[in-house]
PDB file of N, CA and C in Angstrom:
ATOM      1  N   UNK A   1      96.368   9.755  56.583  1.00  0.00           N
ATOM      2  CA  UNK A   1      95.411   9.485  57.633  1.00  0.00           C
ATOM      3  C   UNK A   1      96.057   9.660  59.006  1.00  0.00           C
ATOM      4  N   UNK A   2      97.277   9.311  59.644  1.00  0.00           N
ATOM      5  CA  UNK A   2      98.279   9.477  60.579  1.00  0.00           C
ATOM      6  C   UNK A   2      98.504  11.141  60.766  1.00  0.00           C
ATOM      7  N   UNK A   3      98.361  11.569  59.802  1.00  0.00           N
ATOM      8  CA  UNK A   3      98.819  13.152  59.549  1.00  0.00           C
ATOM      9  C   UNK A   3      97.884  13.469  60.682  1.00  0.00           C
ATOM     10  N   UNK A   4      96.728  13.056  60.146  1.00  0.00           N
ATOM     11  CA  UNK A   4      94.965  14.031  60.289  1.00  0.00           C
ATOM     12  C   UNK A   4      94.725  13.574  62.028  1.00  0.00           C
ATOM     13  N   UNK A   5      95.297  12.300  62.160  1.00  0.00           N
ATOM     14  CA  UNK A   5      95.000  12.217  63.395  1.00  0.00           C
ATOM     15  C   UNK A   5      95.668  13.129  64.350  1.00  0.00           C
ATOM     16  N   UNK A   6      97.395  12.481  64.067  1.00  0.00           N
ATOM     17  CA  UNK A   6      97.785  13.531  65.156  1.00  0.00           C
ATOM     18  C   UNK A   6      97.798  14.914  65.220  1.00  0.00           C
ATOM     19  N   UNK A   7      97.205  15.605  64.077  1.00  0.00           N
ATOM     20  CA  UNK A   7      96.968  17.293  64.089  1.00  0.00           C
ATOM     21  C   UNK A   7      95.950  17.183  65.139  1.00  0.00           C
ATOM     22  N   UNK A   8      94.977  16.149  64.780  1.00  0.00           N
ATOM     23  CA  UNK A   8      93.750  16.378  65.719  1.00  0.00           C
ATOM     24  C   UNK A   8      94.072  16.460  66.996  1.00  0.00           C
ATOM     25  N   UNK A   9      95.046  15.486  67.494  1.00  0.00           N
ATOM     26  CA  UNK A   9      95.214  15.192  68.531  1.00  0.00           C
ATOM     27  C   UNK A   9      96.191  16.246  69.281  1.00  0.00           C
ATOM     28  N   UNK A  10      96.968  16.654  68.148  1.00  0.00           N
ATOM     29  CA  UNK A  10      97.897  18.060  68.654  1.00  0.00           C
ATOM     30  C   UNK A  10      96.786  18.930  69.448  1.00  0.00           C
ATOM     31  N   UNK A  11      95.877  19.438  68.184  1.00  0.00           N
ATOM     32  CA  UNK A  11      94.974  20.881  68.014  1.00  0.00           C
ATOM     33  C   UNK A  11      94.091  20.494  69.886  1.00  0.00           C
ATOM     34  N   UNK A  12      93.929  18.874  70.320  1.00  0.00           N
ATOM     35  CA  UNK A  12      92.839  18.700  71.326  1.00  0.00           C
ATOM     36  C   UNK A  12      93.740  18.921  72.255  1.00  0.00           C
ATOM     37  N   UNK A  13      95.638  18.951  72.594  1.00  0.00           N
ATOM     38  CA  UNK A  13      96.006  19.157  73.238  1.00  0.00           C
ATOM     39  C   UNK A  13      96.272  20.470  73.715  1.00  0.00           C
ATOM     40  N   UNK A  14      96.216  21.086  72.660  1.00  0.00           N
ATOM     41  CA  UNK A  14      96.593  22.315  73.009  1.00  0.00           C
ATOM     42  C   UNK A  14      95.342  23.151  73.337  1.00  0.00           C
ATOM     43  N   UNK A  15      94.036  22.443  73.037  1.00  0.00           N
ATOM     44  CA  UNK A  15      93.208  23.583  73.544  1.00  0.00           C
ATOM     45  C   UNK A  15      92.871  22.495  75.120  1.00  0.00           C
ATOM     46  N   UNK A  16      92.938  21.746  76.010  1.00  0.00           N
ATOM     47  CA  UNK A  16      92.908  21.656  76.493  1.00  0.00           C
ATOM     48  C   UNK A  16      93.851  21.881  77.646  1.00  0.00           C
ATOM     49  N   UNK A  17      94.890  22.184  77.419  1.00  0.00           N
ATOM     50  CA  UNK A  17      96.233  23.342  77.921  1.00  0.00           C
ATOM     51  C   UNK A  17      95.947  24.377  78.209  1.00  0.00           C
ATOM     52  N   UNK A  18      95.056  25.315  77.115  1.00  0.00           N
ATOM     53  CA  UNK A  18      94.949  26.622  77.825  1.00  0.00           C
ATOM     54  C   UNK A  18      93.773  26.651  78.375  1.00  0.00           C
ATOM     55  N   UNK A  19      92.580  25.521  78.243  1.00  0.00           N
ATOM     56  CA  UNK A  19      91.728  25.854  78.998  1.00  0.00           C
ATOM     57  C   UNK A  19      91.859  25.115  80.980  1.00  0.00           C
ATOM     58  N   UNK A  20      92.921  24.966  81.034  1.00  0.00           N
ATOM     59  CA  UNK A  20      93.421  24.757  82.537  1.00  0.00           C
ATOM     60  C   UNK A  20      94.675  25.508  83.134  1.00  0.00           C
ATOM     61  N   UNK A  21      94.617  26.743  82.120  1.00  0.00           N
ATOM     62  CA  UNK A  21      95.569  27.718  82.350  1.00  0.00           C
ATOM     63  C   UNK A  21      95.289  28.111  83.995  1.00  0.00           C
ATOM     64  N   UNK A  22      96.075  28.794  84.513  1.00  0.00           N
ATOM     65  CA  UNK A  22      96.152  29.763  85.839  1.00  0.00           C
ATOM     66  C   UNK A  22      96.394  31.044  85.224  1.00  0.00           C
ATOM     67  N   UNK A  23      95.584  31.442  86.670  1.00  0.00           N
ATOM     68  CA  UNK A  23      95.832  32.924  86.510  1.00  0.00           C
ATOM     69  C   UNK A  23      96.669  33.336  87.157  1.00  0.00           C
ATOM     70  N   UNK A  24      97.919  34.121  86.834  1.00  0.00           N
ATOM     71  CA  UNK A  24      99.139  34.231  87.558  1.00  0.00           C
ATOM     72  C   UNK A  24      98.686  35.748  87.753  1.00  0.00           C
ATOM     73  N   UNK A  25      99.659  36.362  88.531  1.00  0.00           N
ATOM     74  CA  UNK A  25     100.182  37.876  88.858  1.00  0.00           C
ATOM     75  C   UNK A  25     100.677  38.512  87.636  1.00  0.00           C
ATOM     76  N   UNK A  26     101.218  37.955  87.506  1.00  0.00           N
ATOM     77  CA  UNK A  26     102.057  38.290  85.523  1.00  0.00           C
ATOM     78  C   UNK A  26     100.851  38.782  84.243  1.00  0.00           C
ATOM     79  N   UNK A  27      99.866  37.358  84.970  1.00  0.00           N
ATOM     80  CA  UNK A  27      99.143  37.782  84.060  1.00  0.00           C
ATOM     81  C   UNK A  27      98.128  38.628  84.201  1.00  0.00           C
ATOM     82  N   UNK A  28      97.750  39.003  85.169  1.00  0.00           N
ATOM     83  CA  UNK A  28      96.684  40.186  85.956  1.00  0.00           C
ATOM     84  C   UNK A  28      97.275  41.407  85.234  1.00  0.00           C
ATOM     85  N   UNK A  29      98.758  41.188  85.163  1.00  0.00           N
ATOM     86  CA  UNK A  29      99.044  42.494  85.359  1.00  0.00           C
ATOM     87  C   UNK A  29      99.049  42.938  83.698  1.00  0.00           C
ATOM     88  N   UNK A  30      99.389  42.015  82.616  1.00  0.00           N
ATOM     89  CA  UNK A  30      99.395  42.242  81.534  1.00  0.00           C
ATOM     90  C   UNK A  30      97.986  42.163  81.184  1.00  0.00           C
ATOM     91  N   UNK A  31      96.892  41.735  81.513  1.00  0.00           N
ATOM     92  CA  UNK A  31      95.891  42.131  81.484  1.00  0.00           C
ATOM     93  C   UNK A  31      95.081  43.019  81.647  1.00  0.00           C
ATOM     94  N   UNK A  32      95.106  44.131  82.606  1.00  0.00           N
ATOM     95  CA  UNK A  32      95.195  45.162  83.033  1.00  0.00           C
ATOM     96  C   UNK A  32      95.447  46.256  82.349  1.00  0.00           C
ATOM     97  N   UNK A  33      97.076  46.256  81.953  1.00  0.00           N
ATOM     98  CA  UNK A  33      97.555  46.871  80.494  1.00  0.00           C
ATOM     99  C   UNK A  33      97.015  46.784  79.487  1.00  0.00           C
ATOM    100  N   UNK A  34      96.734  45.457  79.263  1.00  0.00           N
ATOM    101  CA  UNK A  34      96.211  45.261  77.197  1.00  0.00           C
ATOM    102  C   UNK A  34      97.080  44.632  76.929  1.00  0.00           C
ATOM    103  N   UNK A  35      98.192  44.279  77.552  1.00  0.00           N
ATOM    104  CA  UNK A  35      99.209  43.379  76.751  1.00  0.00           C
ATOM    105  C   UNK A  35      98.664  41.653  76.725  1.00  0.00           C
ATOM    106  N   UNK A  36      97.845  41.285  77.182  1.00  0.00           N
ATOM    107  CA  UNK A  36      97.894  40.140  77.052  1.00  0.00           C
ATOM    108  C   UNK A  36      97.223  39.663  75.882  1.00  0.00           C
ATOM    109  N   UNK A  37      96.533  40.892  74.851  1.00  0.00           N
ATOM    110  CA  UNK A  37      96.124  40.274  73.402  1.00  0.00           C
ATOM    111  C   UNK A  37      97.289  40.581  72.492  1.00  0.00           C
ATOM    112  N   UNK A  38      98.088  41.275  73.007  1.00  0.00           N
ATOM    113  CA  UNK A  38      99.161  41.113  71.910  1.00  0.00           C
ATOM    114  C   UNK A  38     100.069  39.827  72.106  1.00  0.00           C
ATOM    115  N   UNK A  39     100.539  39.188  73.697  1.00  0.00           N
ATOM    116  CA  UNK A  39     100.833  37.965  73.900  1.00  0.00           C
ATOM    117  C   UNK A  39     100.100  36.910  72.851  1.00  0.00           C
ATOM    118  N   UNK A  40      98.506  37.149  73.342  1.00  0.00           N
ATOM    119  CA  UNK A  40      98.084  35.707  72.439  1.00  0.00           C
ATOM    120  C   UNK A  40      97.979  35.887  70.689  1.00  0.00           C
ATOM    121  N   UNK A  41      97.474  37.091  70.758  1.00  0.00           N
ATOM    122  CA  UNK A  41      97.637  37.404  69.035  1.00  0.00           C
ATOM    123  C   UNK A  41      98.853  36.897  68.492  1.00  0.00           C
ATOM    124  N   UNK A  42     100.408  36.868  69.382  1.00  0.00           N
ATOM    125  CA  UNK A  42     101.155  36.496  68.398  1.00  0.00           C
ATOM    126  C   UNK A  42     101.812  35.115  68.747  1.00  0.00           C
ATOM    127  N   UNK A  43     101.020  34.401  69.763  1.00  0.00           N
ATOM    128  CA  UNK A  43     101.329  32.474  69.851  1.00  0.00           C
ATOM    129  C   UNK A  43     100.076  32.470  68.980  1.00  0.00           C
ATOM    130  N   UNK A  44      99.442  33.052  68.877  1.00  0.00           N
ATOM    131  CA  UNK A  44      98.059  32.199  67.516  1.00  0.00           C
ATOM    132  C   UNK A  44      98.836  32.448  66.373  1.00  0.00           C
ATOM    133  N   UNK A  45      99.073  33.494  66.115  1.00  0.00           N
ATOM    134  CA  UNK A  45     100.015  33.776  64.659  1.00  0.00           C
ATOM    135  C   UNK A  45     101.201  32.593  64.711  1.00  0.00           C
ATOM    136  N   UNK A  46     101.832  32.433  65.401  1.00  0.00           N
ATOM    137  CA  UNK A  46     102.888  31.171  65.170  1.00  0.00           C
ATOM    138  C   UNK A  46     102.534  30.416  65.121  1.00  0.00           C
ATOM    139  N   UNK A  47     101.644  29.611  65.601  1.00  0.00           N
ATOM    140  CA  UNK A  47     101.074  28.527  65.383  1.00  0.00           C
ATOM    141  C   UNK A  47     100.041  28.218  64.299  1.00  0.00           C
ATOM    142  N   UNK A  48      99.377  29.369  63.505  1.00  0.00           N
ATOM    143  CA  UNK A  48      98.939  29.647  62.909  1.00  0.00           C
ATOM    144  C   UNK A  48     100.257  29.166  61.039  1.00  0.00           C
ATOM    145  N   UNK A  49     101.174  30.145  61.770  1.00  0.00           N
ATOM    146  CA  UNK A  49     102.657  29.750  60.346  1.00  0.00           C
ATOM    147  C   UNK A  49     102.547  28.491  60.773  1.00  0.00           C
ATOM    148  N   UNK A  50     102.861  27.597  61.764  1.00  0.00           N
ATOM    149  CA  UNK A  50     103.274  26.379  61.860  1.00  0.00           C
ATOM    150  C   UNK A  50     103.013  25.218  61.059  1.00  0.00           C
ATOM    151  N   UNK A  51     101.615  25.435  61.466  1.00  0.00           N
ATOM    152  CA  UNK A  51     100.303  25.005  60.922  1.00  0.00           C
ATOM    153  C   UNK A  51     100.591  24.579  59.343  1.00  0.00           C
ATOM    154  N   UNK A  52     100.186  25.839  58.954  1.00  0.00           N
ATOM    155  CA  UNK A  52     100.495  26.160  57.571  1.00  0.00           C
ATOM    156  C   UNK A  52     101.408  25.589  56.932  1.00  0.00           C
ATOM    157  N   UNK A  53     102.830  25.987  57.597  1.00  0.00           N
ATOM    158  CA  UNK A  53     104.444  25.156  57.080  1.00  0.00           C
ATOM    159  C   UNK A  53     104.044  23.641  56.587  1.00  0.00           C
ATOM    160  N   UNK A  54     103.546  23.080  57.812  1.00  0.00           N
ATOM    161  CA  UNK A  54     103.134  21.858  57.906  1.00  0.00           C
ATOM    162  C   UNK A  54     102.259  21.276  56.945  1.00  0.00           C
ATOM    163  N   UNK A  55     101.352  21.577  56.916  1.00  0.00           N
ATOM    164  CA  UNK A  55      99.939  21.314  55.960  1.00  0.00           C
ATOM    165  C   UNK A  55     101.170  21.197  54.130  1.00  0.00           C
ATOM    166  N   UNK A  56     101.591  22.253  53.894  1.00  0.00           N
ATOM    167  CA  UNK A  56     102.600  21.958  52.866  1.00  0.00           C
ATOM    168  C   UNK A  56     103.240  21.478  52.816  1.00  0.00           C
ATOM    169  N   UNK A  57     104.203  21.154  53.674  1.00  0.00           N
ATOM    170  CA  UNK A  57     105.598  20.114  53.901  1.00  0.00           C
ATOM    171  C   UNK A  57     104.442  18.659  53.580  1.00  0.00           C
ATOM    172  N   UNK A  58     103.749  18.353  54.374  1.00  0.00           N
ATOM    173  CA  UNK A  58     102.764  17.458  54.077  1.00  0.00           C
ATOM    174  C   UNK A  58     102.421  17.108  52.661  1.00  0.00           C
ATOM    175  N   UNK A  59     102.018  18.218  51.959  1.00  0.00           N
ATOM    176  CA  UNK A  59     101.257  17.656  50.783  1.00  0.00           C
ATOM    177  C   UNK A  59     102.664  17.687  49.829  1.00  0.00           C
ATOM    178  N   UNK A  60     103.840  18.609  49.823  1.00  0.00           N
ATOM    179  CA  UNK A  60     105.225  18.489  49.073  1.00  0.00           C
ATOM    180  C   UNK A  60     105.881  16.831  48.964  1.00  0.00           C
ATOM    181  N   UNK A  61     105.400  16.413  50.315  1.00  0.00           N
ATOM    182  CA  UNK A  61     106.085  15.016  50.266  1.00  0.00           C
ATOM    183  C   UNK A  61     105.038  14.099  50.019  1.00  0.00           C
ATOM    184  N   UNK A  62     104.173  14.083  50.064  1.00  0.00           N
ATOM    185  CA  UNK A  62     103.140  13.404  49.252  1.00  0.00           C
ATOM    186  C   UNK A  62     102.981  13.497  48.069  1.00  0.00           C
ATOM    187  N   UNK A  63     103.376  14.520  47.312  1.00  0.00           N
ATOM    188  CA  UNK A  63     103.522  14.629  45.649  1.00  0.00           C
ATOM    189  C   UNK A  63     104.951  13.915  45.293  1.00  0.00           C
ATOM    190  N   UNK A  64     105.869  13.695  46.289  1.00  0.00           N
ATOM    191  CA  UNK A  64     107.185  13.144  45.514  1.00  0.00           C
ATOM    192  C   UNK A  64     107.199  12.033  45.993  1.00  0.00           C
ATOM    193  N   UNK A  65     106.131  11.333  47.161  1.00  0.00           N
ATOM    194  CA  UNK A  65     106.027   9.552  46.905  1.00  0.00           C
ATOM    195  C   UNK A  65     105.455   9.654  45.841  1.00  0.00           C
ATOM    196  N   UNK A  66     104.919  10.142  45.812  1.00  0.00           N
ATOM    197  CA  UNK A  66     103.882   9.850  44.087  1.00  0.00           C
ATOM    198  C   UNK A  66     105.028   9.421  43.105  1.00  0.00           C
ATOM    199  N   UNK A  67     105.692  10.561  42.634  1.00  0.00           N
ATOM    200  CA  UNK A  67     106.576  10.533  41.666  1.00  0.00           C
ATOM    201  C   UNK A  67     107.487   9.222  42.001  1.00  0.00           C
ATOM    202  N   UNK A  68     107.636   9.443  43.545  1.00  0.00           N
ATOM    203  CA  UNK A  68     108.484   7.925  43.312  1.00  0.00           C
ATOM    204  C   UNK A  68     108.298   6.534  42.936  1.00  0.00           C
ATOM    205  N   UNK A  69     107.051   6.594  43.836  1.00  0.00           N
ATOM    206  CA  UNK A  69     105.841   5.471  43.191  1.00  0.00           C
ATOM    207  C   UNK A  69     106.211   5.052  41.726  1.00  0.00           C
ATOM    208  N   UNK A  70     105.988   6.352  41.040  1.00  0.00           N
ATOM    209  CA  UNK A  70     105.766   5.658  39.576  1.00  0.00           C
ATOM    210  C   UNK A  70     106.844   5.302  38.733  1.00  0.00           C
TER     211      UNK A  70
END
């Protein structure tokens, strides 16, 4: 239950982070180019593995309190 919260609370931080982003020069300019969907395509993809890692590390150690439990 602790898990679920603070993902939640991660996932509300982080979208409230980029939605008070600035618009820099940097980023005009990689925008402009096209580079700035390959920027975010690959912080979603990491965070995306992260995610994931997590969600398993999670349920791995929840199967071996079990076992310890018993």
């Amino acid at each position: 239950m602790k898990n679920k919260r603070f993902l939640l609370a991660l996932f509300a931080m982080i979208i409230s982070a980029a939605g008070q982003a600035q618009t820099t020069a940097m980023a005009d300019t990689m925008r402009s180019n096209g580079k700035i969907y390959v920027v975010v395509g690959v912080i979603f993809l990491i965070f995306c593995v992260l995610f994931t890692y997590l969600v398993f590390l999670d349920r791995k150690i929840g199967r071996l309190e079990k076992q310890n439990n018993k």
